[in-house]
Protein backbone atom coordinates (compact mmCIF):
# COMPACT_ATOMS: atom_id res chain seq x y z
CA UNK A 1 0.00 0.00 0.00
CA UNK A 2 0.92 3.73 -1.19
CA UNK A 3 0.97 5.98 1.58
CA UNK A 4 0.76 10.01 1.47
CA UNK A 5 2.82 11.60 4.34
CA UNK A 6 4.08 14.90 6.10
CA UNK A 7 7.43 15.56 6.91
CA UNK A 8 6.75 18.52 9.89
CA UNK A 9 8.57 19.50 13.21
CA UNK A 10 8.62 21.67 16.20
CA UNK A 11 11.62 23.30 16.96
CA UNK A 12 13.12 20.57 15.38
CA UNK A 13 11.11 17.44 17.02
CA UNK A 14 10.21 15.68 13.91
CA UNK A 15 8.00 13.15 13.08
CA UNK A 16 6.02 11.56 9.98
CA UNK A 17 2.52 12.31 10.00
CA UNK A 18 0.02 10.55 7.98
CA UNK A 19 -3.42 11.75 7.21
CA UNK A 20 -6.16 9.08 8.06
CA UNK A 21 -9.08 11.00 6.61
CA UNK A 22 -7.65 9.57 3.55
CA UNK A 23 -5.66 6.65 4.40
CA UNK A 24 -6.40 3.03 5.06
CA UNK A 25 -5.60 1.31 8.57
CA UNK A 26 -1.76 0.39 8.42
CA UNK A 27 0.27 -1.37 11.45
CA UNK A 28 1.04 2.08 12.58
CA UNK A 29 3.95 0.55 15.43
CA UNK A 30 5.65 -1.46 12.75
CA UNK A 31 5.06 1.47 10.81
CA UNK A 32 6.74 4.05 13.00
CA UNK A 33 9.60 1.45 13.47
CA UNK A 34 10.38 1.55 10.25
CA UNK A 35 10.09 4.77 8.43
CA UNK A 36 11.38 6.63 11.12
CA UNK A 37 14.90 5.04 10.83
CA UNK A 38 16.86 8.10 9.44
CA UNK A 39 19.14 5.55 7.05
CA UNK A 40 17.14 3.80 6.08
CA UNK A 41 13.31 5.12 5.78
CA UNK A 42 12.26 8.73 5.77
CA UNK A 43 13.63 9.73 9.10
CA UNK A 44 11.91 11.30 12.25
CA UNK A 45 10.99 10.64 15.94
CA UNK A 46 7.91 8.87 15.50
CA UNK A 47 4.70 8.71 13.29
CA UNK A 48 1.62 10.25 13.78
CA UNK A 49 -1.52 9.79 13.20
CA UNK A 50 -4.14 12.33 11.97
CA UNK A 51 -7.89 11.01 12.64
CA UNK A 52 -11.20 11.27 12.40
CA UNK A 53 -12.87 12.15 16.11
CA UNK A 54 -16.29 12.10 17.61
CA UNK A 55 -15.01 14.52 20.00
CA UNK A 56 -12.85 17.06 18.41
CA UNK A 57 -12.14 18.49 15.00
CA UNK A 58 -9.25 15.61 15.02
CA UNK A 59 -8.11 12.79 16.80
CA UNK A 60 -3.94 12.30 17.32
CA UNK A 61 -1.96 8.55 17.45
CA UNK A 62 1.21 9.51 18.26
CA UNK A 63 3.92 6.38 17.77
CA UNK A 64 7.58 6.45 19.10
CA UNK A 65 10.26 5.55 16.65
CA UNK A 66 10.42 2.17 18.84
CA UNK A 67 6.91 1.66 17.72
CA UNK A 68 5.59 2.08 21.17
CA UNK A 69 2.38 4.49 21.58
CA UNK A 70 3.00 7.82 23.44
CA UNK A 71 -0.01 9.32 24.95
CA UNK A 72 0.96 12.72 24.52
CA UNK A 73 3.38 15.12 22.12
CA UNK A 74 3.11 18.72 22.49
CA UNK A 75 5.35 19.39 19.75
CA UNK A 76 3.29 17.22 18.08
CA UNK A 77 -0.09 18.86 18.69
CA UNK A 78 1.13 21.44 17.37
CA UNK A 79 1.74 20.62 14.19
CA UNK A 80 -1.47 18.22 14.17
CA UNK A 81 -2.89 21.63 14.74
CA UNK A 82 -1.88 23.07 11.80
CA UNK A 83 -2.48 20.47 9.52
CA UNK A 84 -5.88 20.35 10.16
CA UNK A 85 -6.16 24.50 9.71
CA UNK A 86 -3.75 24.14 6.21
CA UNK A 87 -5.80 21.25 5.19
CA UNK A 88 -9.10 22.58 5.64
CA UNK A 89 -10.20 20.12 8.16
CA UNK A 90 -11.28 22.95 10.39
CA UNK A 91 -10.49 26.15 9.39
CA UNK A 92 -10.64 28.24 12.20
CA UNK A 93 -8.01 29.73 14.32
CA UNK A 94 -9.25 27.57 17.74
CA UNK A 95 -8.67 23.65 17.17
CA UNK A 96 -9.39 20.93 19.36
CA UNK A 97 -7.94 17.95 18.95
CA UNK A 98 -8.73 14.50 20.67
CA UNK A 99 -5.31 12.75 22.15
CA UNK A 100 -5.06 10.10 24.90
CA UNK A 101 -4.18 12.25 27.53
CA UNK A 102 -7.32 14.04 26.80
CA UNK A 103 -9.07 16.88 24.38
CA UNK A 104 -6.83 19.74 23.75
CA UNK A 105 -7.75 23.29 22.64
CA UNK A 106 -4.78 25.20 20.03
CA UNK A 107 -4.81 28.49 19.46
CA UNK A 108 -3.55 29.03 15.96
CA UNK A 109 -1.31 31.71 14.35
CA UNK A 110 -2.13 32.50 10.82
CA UNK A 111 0.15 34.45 8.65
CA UNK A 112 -0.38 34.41 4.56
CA UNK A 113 -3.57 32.15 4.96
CA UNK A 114 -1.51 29.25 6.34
CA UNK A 115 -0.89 28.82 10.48
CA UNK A 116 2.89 28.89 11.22
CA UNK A 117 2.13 28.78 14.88
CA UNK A 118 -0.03 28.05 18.33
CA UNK A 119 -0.89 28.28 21.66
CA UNK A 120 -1.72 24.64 23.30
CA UNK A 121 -3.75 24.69 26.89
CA UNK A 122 -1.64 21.80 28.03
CA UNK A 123 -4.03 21.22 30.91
CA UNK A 124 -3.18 20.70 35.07
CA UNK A 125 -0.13 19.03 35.86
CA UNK A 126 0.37 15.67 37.85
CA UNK A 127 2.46 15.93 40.57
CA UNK A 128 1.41 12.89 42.68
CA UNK A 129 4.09 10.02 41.95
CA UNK A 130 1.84 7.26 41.96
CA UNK A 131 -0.18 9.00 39.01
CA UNK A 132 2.83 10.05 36.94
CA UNK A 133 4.05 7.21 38.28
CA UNK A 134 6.93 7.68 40.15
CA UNK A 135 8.16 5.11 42.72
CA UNK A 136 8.37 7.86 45.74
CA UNK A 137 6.38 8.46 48.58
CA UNK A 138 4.10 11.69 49.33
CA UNK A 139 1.94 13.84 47.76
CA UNK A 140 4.62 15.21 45.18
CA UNK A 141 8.00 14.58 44.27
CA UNK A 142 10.35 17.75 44.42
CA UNK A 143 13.78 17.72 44.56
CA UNK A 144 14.05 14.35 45.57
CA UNK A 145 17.37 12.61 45.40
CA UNK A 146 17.82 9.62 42.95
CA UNK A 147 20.56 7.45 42.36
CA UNK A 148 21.63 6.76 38.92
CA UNK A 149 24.83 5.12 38.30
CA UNK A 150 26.36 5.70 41.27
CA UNK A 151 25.52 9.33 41.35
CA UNK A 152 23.17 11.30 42.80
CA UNK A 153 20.68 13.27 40.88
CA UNK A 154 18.22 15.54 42.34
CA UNK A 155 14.55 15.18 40.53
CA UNK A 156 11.32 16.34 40.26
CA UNK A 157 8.56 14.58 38.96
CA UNK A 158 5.72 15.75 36.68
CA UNK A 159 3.11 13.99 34.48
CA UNK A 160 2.50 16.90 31.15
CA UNK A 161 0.82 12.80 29.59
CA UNK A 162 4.27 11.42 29.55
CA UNK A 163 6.33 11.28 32.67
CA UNK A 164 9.46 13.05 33.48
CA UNK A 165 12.11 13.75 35.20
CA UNK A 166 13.31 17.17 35.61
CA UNK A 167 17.12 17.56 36.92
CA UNK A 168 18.35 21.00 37.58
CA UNK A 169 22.32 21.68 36.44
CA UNK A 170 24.68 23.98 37.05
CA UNK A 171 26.44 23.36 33.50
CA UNK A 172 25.09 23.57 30.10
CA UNK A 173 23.46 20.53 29.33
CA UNK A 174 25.10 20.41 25.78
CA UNK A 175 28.15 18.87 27.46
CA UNK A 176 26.51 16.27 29.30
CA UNK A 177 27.18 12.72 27.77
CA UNK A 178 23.26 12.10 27.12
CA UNK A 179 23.56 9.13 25.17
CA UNK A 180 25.10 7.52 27.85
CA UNK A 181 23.22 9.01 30.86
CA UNK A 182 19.60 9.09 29.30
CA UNK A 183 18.68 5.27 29.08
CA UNK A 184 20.14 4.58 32.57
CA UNK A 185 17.18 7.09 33.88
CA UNK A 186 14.52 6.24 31.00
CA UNK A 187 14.93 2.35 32.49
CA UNK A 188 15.52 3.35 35.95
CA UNK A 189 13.45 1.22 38.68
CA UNK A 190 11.56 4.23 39.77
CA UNK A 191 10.07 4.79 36.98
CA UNK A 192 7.49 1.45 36.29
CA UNK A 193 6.46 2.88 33.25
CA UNK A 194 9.63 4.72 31.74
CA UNK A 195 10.43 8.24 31.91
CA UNK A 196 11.85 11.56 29.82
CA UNK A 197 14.46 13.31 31.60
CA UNK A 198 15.09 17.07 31.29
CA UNK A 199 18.47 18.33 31.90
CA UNK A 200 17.66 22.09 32.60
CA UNK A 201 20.14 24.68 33.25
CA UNK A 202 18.82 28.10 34.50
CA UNK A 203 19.88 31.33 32.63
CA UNK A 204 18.04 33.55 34.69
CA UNK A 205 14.26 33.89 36.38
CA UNK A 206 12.39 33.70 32.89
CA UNK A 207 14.98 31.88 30.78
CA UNK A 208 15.39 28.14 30.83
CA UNK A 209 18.01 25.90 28.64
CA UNK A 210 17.13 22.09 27.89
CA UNK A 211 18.45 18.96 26.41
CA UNK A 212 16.02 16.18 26.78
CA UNK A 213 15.90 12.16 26.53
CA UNK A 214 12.42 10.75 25.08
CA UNK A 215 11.76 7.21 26.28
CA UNK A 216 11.08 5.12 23.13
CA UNK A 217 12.95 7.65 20.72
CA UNK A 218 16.15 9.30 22.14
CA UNK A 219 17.75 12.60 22.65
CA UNK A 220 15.30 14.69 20.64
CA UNK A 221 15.47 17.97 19.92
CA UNK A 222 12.97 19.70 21.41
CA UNK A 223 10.14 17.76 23.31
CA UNK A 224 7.14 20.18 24.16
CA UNK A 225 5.56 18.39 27.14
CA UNK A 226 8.87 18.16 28.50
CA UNK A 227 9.78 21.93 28.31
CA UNK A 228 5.96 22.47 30.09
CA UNK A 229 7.09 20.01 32.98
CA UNK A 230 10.64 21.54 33.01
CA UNK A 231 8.93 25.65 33.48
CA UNK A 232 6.37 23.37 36.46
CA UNK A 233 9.45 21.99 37.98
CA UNK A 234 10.91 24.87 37.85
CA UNK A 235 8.12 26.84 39.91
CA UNK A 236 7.92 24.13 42.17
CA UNK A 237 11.71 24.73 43.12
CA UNK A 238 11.14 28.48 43.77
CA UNK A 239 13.47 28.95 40.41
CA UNK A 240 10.52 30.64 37.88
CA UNK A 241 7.41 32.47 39.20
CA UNK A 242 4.12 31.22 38.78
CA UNK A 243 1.59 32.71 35.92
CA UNK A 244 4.95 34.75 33.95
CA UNK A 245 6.51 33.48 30.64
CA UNK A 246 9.57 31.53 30.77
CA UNK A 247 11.44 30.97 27.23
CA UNK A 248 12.55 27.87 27.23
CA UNK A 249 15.81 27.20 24.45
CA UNK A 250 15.85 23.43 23.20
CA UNK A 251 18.45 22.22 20.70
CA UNK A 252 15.86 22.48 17.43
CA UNK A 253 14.02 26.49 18.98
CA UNK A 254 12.58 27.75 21.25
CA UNK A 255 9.15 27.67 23.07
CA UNK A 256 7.24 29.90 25.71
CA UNK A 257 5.82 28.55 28.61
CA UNK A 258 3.26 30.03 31.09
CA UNK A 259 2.48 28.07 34.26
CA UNK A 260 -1.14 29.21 36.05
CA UNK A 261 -3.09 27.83 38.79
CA UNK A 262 -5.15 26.14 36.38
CA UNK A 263 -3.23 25.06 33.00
CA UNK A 264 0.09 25.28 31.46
CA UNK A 265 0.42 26.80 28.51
CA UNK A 266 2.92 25.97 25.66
CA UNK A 267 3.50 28.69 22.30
CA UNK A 268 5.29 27.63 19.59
CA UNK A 269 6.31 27.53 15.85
CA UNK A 270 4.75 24.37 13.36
CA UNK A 271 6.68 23.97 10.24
CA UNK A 272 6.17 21.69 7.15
CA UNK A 273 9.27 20.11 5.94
CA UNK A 274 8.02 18.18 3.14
CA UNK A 275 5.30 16.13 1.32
CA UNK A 276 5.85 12.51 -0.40
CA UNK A 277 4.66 8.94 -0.61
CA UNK A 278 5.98 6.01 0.66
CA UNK A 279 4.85 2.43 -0.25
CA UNK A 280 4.82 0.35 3.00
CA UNK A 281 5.46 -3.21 1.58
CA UNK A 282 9.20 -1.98 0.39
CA UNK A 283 8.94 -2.14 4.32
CA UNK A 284 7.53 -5.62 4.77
CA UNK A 285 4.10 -3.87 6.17
C-alpha cells in the first residue's frame, strides 16, 4: 500500500505524519519502526496519526520511533494543529484535537492564509508520583534525590501525559554525555512505566536551557511536554514564578511557557518540511 505523508517539526522534534481521513488502517507501530529510521526510511521521531474524532475536530496517534504508543506530544499537537487549519479540516483559528491524555484546545497563528504557529492549553499538571508514576512516597516529588549510576541526581517529577524527570544543572546541558546518561534514567526502577528526563540549566528567572531524553525515541530535539514540565518543575523549586513566561531554548528552537493555577500553557512555531509517498510493503508492512 501507497501511503501520502508529512514531513513537519517543532523546533526541530520531527515526526512523519500521515493523514487518516484519507488513508487506510496500516500497522502504525511497525510502521513508525520503520520509516522513522533516518538511514534507512524517511527519518523522524515517530509517526503520527491524523484522525477522524467524535469529539474534536481531530483525533492524534502519536507512535515512538520504537513503535511504542505515546499518549501525549506537544510538539506534536502542534503541528497536528496546523495540519488540520492548512488542510481545511477545520479552518478556524481555535482547534481541538482528541489525544489520549485528553481533548486539547490550540490556538492558531495565521500568517499568509496558512498557520505557522499556536498556543496549546496543556491542561493541570500531575504531581502525585503514583499517578505520573513515580516510585516515591508523598503527595509530590520535588527535589528528591535519585541514584543513577552511582551518582546522585536531584529530581522532580511531573506527568505533562508522559512522565518526566526534571534535573536541575549547574552546567550547560550540551556537554553532558546524554547518550550515555539518558537510558540509565529512562529504564531506571523508579520509573514502572519509563520516563523523559530534562536536563535544565537556568539562565536567569524567565529563561530556561534544555536537552532532553524521550523514552522510546532518544535525545530529541525539542520535546514540548517536557519543556511544560521543566517551566512546572521549575516553579515548584522556587526557580521561575508562577503565571509569567519563561522561554525555554531546546536544541531544534525555542518555546514559551506560562504556568497558572489552572493550565500550562505551551507557544510555539509548526513547520512543514516536506510532502511525499511512501509504499509500505518496500517495508515488509
Amino acid at each position: 500500500m501507497e501511503i501520502q505523508f508529512t514531513k513537519m517539526h517543532g523546533c526541530g522534534n520531527d515526526y512523519i505524519y500521515v493523514d487518516m481521513f484519507k488513508t487506510p488502517a496500516f500497522d502504525f507501530e511497525k510502521a513508525a519502526i520503520a520509516l522513522s529510521d533516518r538511514h534507512f526510511g524517511i527519518g523522524g521521531d515517530g509517526v503520527i496519526c491524523i484522525c477522524p474524532s467524535d469529539k474534536a475536530d481531530a483525533k492524534m496517534r502519536m507512535f515512538n520511533a520504537d513503535g511504542s504508543e505515546g499518549k501525549m506530544c506537544g510538539n506534536g499537537v502542534r503541528c497536528v494543529g496546523k495540519y488540520v487549519y492548512d488542510s481545511g479540516i477545520a479552518r478556524k483559528e481555535t482547534i481541538t484535537i482528541e489525544t489520549l491524555s485528553g481533548i486539547k484546545t490550540l490556538r492558531m497563528q495565521v500568517e499568509g492564509g496558512r498557520a505557522v504557529a499556536a498556543t496549546v492549553d496543556m491542561g493541570a499538571p500531575v504531581l502525585t508520583p503514583k499517578e505520573i508514576p513515580a516510585d516515591f512516597p508523598g503527595e509530590r516529588a520535588v527535589s528528591v534525590p535519585l541514584t543513577v549510576d552511582g551518582k546522585e541526581y536531584k529530581v522532580t517529577c511531573v506527568s505533562m501525559g508522559n512522565p518526566h524527570a526534571v534535573v536541575f544543572i549547574d552546567f550547560d546541558p550540551m556537554e553532558l554525555d546524554l547518550p550515555k546518561i539518558g537510558p540509565l534514567f529512562e529504564h531506571h526502577p523508579a520509573f514502572p512505566e519509563g520516563v523523559n528526563t530534562e536536563f535544565i540549566q537556568q539562565l536567569d528567572e524567565k529563561t530556561l536551557k534544555m536537552r532532553v531524553w524521550e523514552r522510546g525515541s532518544g535525545e530529541t530535539w525539542a520535546c514540548g511536554t517536557g519543556t511544560c514540565a521543566s517551566v512546572v518543575a521549575a516553579v515548584l523549586n522556587g526557580r521561575c514564578r508562577m503565571g509569567e513566561d519563561v522561554l525555554v531554548h531546546l536544541r531544534g528552537g525555542d518555546l514559551v511557557i506560562r504556568y497558572t493555577k489552572e493550565t500550562v500553557y505551551m507557544t510555539g512555531p509548526a513547520v512543514t518540511a516536506f510532502t511525499g509517498s511512501v509504499e509500505l510493503s518496500d517495508y515488509g508492512i
